[in-house]
Protein backbone atom coordinates (compact mmCIF):
# COMPACT_ATOMS: atom_id res chain seq x y z
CA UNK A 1 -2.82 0.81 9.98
CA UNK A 2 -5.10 -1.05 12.74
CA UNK A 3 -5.68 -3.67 10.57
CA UNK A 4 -2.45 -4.50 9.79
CA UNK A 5 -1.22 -4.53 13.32
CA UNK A 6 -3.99 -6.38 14.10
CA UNK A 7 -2.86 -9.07 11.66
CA UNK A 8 0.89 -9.10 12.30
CA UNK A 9 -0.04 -9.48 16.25
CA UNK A 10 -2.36 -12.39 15.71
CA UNK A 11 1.26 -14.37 13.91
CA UNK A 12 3.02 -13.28 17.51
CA UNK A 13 4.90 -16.87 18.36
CA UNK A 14 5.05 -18.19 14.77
CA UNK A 15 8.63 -19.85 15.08
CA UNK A 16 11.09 -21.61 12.97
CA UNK A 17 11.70 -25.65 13.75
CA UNK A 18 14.67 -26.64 15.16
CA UNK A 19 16.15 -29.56 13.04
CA UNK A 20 15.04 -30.61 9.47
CA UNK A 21 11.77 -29.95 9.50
CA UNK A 22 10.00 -26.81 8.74
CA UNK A 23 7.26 -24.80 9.74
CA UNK A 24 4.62 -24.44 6.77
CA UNK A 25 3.44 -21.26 8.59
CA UNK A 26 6.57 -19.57 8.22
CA UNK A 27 6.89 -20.76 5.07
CA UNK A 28 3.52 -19.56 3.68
CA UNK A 29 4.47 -16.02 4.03
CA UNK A 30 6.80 -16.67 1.01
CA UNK A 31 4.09 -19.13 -1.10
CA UNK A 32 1.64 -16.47 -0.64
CA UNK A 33 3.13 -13.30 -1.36
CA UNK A 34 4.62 -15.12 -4.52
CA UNK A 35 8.29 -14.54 -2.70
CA UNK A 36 10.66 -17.25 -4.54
CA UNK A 37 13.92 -18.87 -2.59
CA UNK A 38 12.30 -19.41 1.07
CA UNK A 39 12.76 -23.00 0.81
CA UNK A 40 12.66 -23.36 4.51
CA UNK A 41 12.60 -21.54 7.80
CA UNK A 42 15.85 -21.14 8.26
CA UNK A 43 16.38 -18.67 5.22
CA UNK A 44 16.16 -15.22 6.51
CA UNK A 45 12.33 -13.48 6.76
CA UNK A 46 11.57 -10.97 8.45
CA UNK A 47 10.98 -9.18 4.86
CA UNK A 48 9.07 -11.98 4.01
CA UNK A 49 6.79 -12.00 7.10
CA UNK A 50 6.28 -7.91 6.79
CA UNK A 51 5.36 -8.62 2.89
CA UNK A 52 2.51 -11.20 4.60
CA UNK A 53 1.19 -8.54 6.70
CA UNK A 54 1.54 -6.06 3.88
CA UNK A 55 -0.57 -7.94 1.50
CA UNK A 56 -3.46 -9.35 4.15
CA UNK A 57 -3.88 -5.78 5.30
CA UNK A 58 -4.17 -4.47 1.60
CA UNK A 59 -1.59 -2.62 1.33
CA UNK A 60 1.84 -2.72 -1.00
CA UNK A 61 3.96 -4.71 -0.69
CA UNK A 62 7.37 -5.39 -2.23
CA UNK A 63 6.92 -9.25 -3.10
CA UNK A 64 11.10 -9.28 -2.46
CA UNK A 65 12.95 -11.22 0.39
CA UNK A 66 15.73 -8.59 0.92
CA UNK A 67 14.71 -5.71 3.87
CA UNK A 68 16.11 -2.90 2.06
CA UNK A 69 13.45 -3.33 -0.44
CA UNK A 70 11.11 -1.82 1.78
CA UNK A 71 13.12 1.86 1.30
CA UNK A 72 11.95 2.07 -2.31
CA UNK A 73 8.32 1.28 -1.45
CA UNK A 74 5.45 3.78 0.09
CA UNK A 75 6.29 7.32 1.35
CA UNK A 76 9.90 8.07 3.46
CA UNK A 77 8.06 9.69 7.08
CA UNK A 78 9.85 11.82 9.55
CA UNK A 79 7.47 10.87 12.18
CA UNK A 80 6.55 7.36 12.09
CA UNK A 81 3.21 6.23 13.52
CA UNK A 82 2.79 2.40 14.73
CA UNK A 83 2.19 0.66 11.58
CA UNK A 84 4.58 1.95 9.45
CA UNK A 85 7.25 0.22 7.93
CA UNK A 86 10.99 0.36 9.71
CA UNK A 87 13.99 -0.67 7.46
CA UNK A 88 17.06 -1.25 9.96
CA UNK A 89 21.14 -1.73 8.48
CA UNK A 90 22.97 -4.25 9.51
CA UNK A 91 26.97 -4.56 10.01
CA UNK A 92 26.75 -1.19 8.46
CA UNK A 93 24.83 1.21 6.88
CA UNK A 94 26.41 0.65 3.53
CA UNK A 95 26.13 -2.84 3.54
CA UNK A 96 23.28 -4.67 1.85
CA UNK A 97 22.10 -6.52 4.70
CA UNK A 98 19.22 -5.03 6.80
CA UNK A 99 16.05 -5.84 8.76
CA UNK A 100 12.51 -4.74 8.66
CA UNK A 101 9.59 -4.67 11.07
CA UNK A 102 6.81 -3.14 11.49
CA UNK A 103 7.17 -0.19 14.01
CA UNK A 104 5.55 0.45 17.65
CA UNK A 105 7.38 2.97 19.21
CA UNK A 106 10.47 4.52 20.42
CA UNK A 107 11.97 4.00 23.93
CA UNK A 108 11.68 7.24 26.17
CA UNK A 109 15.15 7.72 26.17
CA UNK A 110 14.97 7.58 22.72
CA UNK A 111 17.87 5.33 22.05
CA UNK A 112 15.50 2.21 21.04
CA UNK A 113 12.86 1.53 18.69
CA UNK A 114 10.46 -1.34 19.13
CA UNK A 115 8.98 -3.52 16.51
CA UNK A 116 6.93 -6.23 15.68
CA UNK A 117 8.29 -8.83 13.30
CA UNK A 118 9.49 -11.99 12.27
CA UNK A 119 12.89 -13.46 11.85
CA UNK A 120 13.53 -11.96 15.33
CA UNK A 121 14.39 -14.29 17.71
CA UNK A 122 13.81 -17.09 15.22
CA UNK A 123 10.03 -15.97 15.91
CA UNK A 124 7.45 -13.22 15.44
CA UNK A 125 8.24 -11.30 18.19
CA UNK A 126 8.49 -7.97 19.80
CA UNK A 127 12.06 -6.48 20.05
CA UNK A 128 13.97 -3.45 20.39
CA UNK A 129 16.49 -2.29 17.67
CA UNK A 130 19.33 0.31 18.62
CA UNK A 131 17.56 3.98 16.96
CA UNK A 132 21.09 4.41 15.27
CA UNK A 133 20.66 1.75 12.94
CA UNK A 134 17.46 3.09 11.45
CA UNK A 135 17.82 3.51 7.65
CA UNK A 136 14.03 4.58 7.13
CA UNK A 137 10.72 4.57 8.04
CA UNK A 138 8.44 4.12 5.06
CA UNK A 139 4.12 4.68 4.99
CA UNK A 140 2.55 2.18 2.89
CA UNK A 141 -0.90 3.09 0.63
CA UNK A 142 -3.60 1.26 0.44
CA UNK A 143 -3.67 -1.20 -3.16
CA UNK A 144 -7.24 -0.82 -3.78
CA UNK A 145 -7.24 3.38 -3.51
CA UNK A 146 -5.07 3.61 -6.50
CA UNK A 147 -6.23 6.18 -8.97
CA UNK A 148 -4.88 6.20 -12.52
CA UNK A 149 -5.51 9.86 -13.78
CA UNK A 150 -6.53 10.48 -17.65
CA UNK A 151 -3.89 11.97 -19.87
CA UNK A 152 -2.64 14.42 -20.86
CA UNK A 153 -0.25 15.50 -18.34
CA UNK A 154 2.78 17.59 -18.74
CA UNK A 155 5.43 19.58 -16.83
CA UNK A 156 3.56 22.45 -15.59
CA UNK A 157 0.01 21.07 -14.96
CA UNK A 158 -0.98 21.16 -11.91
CA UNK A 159 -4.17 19.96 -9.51
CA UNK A 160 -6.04 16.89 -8.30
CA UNK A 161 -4.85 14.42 -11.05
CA UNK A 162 -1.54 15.33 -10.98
CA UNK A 163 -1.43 14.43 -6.84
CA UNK A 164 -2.96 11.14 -8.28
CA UNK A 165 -0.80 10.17 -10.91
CA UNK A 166 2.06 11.83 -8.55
CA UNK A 167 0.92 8.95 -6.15
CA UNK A 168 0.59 6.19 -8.60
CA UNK A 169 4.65 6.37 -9.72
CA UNK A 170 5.15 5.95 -6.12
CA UNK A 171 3.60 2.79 -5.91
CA UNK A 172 5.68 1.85 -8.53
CA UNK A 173 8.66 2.58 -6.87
CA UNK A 174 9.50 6.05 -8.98
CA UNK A 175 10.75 8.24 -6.57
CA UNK A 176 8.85 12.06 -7.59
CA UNK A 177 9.46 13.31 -4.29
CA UNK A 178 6.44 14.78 -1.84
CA UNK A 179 2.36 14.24 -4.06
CA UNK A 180 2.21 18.20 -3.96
CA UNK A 181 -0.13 18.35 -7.11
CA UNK A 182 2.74 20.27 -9.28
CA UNK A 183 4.24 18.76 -12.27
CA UNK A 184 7.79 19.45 -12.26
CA UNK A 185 11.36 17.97 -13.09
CA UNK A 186 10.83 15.49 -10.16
CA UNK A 187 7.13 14.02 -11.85
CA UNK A 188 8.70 14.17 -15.18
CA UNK A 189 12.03 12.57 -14.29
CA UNK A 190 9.56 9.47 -13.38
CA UNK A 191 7.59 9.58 -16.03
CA UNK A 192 10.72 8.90 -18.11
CA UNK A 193 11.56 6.86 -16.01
CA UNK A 194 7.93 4.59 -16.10
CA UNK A 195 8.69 4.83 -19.89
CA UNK A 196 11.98 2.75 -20.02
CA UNK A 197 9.68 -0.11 -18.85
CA UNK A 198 8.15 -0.79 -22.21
CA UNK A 199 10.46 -1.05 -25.31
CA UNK A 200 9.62 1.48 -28.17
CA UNK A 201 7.88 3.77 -26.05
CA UNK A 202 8.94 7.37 -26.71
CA UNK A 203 10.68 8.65 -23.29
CA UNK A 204 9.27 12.43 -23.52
CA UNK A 205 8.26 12.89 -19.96
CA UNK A 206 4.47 13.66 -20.79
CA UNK A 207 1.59 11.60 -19.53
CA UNK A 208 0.58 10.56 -22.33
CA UNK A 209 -2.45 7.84 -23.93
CA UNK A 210 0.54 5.36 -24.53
CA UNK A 211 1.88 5.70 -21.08
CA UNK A 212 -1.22 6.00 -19.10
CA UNK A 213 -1.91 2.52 -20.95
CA UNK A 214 1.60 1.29 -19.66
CA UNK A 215 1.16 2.72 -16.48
CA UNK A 216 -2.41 0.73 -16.07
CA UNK A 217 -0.91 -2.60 -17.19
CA UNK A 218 2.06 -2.20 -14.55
CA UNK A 219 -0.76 -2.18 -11.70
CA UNK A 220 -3.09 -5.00 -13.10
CA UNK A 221 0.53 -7.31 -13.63
């Protein structure tokens, strides 16, 4: 994660403009990422900003303006390290409003959690968030260390391509629980799942030629 803390501290000061004008490097975060609706720096981004970092560093990224996105995407972490993603609610933990930054560390009386992000403060900043409004931390994986395994694949196989197709759902936001190698009801829940995404394609939970193909075409889109 150096490298994208290294990019997200070089943006520390970006601001919005007060008035009717509009900072094009606020706004590039959005053009970039291919985010739609950031018409101008007053629109909420602290999603879009951590989708900037996300991408520049390599790694996913949810190409959506809305911080909750970030709890579908990467791996849900107990113990988060500087670099990983933190998801925050906002008026309450069941409403749909949230923030995200990218996390540093938590106060030593544990009651605060610093992060680096936009949106706060009208800027990229530094700022403490209150620990009991953490929905998630989330790991992100690298984009270009994706491995699409060869079929066939089934409930009850089991090893090295299993982790990697296990892996590859995840990225696609299919929630099969921990990569442990084992294909169970979890991996072939998502496999179903990945199926519904093309019409006619037979939802039987195996990893098939047809859904390896599928699979493949998701990632180069």
């Amino acid at each position: 994660m150096e490298q994208l803390l290294k990019i997200a501290f070089n943006e520390l000061g970006t601001e919005e403009i007060v008035g009717n004008k509009d900072n094009p490097e606020v706004l590039k975060y959005a053009l970039d990422t291919g985010i739609t609706g950031v018409t101008n720096d007053e629109i909420p981004w602290c999603s879009t900003f951590v989708n900037w970092v996300a991408w520049k560093a390599g790694l996913q990224y949810t190409k959506k303006a809305n911080a909750r996105s970030w709890l579908s995407l990467g791996t849900k972490v107990s113990s988060p390290e500087p670099g990983d993603v933190v998801v925050f609610w906002r008026e309450s933990p069941e409403s749909w409003k949230g923030h995200v930054g990218i996390f540093l560390g938590i106060s030593a009386d544990r009651k605060r959690v610093y992060c680096l992000g936009g949106n706060q403060g009208n800027r990229v900043s530094v700022s403490a968030y209150r620990i009991n409004t953490v929905l998630s931390y989330q790991r992100l994986a690298e984009v270009d260390k994706i491995t699409i395994p060869e079929p066939t694949l089934q409930k009850g196989s089991k090893g090295k391509n299993v982790v990697a197709l296990q892996n590859a759902l995840k990225l696609q936001n299919i929630n099969v629980g921990t990569s442990d190698g084992d294909f169970g009801k979890k991996t072939e829940t998502g496999i179903k799942e990945l199926q519904t995404r093309k019409t006619n394609l037979e939802i039987n939970g195996i990893y098939n030629e047809e859904t390896r193909d599928l699979l493949e075409s998701l990632f180069q889109a």
